[in-house]
Protein backbone atom coordinates (compact mmCIF):
# COMPACT_ATOMS: atom_id res chain seq x y z
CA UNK A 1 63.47 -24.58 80.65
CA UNK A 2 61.57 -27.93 80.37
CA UNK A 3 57.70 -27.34 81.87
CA UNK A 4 57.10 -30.82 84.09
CA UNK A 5 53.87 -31.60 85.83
CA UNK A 6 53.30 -30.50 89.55
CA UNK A 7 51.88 -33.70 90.64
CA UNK A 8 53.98 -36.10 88.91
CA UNK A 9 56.95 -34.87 87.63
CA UNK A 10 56.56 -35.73 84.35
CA UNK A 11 57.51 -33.66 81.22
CA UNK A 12 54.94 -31.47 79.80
CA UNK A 13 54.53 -29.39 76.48
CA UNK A 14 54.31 -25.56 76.82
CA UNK A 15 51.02 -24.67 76.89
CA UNK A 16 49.71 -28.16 77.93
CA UNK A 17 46.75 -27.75 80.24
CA UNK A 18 46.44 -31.41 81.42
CA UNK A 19 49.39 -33.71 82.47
CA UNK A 20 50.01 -36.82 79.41
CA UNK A 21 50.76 -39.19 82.42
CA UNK A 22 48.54 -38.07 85.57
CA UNK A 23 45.67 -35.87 84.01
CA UNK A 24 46.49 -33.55 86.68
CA UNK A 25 45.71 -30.01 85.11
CA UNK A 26 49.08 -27.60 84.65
CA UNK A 27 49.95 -24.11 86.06
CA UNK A 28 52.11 -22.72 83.33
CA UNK A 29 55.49 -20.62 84.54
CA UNK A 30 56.72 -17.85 81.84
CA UNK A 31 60.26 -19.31 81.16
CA UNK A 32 61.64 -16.17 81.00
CA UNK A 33 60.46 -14.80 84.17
CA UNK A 34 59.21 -18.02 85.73
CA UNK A 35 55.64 -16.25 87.19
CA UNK A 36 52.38 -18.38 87.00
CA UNK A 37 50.02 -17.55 84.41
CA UNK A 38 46.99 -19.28 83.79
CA UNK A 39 46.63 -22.44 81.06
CA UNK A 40 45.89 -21.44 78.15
CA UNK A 41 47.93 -18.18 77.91
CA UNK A 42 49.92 -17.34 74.75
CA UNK A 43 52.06 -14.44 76.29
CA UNK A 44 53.78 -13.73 79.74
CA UNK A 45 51.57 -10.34 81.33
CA UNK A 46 54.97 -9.67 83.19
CA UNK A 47 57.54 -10.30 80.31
CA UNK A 48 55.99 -10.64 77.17
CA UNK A 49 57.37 -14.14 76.20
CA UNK A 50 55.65 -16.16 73.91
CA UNK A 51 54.22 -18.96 76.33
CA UNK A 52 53.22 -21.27 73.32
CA UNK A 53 49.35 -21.73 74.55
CA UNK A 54 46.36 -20.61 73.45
CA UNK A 55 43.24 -22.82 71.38
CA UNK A 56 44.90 -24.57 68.37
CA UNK A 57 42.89 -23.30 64.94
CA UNK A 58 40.54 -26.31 64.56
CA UNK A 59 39.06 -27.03 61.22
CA UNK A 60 36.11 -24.88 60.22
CA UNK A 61 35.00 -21.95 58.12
CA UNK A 62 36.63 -22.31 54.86
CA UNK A 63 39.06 -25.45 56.37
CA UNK A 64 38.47 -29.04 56.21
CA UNK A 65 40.52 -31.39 58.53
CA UNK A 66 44.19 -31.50 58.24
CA UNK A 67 43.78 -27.95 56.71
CA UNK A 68 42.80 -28.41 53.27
CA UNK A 69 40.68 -25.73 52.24
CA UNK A 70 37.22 -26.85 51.65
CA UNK A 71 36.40 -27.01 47.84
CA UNK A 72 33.15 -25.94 48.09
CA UNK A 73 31.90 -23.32 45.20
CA UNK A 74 31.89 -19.40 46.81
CA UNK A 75 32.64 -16.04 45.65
CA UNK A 76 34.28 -16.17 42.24
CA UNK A 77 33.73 -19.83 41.55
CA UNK A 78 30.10 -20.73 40.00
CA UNK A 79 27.93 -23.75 40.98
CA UNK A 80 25.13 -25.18 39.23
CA UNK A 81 22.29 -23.24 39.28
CA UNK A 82 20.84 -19.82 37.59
CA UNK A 83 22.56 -19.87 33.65
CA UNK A 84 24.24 -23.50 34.32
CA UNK A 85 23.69 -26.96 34.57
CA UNK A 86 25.59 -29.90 36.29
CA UNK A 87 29.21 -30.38 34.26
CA UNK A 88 29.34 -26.56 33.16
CA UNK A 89 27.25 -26.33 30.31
CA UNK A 90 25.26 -23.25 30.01
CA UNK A 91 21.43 -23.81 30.12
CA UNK A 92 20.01 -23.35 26.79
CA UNK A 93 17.07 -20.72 27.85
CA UNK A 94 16.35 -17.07 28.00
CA UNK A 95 17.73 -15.40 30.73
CA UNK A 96 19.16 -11.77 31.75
CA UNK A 97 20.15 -10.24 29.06
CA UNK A 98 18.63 -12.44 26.12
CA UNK A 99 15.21 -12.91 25.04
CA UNK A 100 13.45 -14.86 22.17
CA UNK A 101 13.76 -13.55 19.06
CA UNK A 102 10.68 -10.95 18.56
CA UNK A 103 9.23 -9.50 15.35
CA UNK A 104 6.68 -7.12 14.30
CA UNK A 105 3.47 -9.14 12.90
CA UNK A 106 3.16 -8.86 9.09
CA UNK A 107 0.81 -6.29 8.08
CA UNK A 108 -2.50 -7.44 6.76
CA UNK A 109 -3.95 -6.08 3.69
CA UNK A 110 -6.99 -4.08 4.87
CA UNK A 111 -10.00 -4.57 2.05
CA UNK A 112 -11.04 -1.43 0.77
CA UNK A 113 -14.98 -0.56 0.10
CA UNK A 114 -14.02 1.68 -2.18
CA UNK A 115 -12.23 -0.27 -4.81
CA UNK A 116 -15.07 -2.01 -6.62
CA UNK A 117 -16.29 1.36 -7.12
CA UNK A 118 -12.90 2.93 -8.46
CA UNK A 119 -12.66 -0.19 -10.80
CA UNK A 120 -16.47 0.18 -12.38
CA UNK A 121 -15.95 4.07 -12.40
CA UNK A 122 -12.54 3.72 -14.83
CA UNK A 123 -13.95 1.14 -16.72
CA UNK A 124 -17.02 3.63 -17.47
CA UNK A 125 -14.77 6.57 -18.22
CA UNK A 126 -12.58 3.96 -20.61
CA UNK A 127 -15.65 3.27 -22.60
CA UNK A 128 -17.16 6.54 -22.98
CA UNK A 129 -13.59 8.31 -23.67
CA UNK A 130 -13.30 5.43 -26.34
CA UNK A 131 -16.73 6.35 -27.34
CA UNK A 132 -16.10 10.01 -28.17
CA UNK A 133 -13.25 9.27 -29.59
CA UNK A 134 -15.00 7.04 -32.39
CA UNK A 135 -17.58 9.24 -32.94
CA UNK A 136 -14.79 12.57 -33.47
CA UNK A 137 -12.53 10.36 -35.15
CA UNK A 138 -14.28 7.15 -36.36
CA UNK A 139 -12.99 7.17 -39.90
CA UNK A 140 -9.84 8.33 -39.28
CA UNK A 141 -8.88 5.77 -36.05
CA UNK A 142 -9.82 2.94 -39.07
CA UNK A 143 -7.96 4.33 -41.80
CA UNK A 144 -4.93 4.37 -39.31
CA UNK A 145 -5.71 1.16 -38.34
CA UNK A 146 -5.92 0.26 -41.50
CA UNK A 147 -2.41 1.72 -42.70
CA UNK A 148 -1.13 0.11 -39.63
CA UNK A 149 -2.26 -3.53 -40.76
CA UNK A 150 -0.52 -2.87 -44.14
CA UNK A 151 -4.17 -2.33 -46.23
CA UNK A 152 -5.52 0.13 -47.91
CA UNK A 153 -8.99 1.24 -46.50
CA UNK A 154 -11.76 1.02 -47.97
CA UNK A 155 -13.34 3.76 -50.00
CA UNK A 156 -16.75 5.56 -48.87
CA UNK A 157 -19.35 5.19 -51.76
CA UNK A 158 -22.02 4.91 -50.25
CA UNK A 159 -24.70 7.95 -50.26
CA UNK A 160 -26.61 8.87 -47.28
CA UNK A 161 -30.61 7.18 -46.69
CA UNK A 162 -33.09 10.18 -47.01
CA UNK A 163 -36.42 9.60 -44.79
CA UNK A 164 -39.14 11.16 -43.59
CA UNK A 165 -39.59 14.39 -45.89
CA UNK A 166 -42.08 16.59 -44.93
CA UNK A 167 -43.22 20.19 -45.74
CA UNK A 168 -44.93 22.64 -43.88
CA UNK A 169 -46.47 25.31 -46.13
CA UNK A 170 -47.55 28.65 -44.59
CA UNK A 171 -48.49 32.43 -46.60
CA UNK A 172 -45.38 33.13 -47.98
CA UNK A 173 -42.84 30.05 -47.11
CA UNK A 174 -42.44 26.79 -45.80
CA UNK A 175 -40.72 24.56 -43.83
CA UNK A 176 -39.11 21.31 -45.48
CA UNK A 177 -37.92 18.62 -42.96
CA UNK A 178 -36.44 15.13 -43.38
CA UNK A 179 -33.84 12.82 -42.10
CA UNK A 180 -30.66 10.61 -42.95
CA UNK A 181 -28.93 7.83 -41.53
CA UNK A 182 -25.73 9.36 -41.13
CA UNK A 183 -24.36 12.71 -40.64
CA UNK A 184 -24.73 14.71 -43.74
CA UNK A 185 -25.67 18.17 -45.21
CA UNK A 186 -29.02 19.87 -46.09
CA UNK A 187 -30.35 21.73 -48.62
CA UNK A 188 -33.31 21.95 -50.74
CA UNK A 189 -34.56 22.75 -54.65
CA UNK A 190 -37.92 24.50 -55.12
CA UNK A 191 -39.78 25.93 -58.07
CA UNK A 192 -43.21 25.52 -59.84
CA UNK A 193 -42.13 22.86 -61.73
CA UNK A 194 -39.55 20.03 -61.83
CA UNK A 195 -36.84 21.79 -63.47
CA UNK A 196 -36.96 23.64 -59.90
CA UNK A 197 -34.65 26.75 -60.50
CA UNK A 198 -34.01 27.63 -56.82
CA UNK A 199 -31.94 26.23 -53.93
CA UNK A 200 -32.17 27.34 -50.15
CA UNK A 201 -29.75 27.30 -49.13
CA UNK A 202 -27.50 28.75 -51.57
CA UNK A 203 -24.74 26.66 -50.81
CA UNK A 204 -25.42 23.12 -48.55
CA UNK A 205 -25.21 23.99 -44.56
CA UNK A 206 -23.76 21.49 -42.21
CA UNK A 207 -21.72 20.35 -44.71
CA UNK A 208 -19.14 17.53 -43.55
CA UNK A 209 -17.05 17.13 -46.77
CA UNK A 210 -15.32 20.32 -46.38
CA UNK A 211 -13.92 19.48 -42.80
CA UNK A 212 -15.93 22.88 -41.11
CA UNK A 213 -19.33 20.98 -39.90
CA UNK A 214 -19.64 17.47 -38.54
CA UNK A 215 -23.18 17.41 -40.27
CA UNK A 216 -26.81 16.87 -38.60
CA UNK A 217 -28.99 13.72 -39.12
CA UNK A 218 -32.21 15.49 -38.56
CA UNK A 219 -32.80 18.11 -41.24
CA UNK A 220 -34.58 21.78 -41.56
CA UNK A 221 -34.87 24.52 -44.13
CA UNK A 222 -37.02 27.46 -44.45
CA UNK A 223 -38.02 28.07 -48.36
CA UNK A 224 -39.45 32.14 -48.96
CA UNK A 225 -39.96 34.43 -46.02
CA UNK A 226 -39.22 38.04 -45.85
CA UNK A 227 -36.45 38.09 -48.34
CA UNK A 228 -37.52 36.11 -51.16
CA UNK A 229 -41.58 35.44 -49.94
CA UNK A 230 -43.30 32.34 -51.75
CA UNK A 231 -46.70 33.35 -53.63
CA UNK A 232 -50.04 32.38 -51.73
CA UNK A 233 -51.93 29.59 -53.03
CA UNK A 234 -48.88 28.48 -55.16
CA UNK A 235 -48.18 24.44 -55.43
CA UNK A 236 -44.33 24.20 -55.49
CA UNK A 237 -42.47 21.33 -56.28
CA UNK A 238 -39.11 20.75 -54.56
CA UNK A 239 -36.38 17.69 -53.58
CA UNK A 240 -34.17 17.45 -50.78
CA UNK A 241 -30.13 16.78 -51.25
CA UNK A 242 -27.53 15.48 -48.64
CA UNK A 243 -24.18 15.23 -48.64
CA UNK A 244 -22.23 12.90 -46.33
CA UNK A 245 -18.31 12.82 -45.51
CA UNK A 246 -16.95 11.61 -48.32
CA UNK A 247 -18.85 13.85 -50.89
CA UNK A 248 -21.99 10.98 -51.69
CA UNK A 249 -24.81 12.89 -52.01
CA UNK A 250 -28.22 11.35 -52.02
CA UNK A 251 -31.36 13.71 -53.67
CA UNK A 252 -35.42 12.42 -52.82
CA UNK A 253 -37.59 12.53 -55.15
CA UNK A 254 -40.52 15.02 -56.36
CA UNK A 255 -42.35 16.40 -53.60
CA UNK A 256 -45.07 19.34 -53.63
CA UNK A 257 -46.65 21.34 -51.61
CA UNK A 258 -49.16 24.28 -51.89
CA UNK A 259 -48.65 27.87 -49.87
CA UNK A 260 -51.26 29.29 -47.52
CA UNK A 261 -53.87 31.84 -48.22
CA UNK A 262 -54.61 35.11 -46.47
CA UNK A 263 -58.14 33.82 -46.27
CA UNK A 264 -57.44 30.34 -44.76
């Protein structure tokens, strides 16, 4: 049934609180049932029927007017801000989840105290290991090298330098003492005359030619003692003989000297 207004007659919309034509404000009637309910009711209390009133949605939350939802960036949408810039390009800086690029500093080299030591200490131990070795194996590190350069070493024929010969007569010996400039053997020959006769030793000590002694520069030999005593009072004449490496031997000249008394 067609709602009109009380005052004026006039047609009215359900739900229509306020006449179009008079202003005069509606009492709705439930079609159905035709009670009075109060404007603005969407359902008859008595029936139930829909009475078509009630406040019409007007735009808001989430709405703009004529019920376009507003586009307005929310939940799953992104705006520019934190990790973007304006037109959707991602800012270009650190963030969550990324840092700058980090690595360890290079080590540096710590100087050592120690090292100029180390250095002068092998250097030292180079020389005198090459030192010992030359004097153990002189003649035989250049006759390698030698054979290595493709010639033929040179031949020792050279005789050892005798110096210094001295004799210290006592009772019944005496001691005869010289020197050479290389290693070499010693031995002497005595008598009462030139033609000598005797040797002490025997045989030449500290020999180096036959490989057993490395020889002695500074020389000593006892002539007489206990064994074979000198006689007292007695000029001798004797010579001293060395013998080097390669078998040159080198003999002083006449030399005498005159034994001890028991008296003196």
């Amino acid at each position: 049934m067609q709602q009109r207004c009380p005052n004026c007659g006039s047609p009215v919309a359900p739900g229509q609180r306020f006449c179009g034509v008079c202003g005069a404000q509606m009492s709705l009637a439930c079609p159905q049932c035709r009670i009075t309910v109060s404007p603005g009711t969407r359902f008859c209390p008595n029936c139930g029927a829909s009475l078509g009133g009630g406040p019409q949605p007007q735009p808001g939350w989430g709405q703009q007017p004529g019920g376009m939802p507003q586009q307005q960036p929310g939940w799953g949408q992104q705006q520019p801000g934190w990790g973007q810039q304006p037109g959707g390009m991602p800012q270009q800086q650190p963030g969550w989840g990324q840092q700058p690029a980090w690595a360890p500093p290079a080590p540096r080299a710590q100087p050592s105290s120690a090292r100029p030591f180390l250095v002068i200490l092998l250097v030292v131990l180079l020389i005198g290991l090459g030192g010992l070795v030359y004097w153990q194996f002189g003649d035989e590190v250049k006759g390698f090298l030698a054979s290595a350069g493709g010639t033929t070493p040179a031949t020792d024929t050279t005789p050892p330098t005798i110096s210094t010969v001295k004799a210290t007569p006592h009772i019944a010996s005496a001691i005869i003492t010289w020197k050479t400039n290389e290693p070499a053997s010693s031995q002497v020959e005595y008598g009462l005359n030139t033609t000598y006769g005797s040797a002490a030793p025997a045989q030449p000590q500290n020999d180096p030619s036959t490989g057993q002694s490395l020889g002695v520069v500074d020389h000593s030999v006892t002539l007489g003692g206990t064994s074979s005593p000198l006689q007292q009072g007695t000029t001798y004449h004797y010579r001293v003989k060395s013998k080097d490496k390669a078998g040159n031997e080198a003999v002083s000249g006449d030399n005498t000297f005159t034994t001890l008394t028991a008296e003196e």
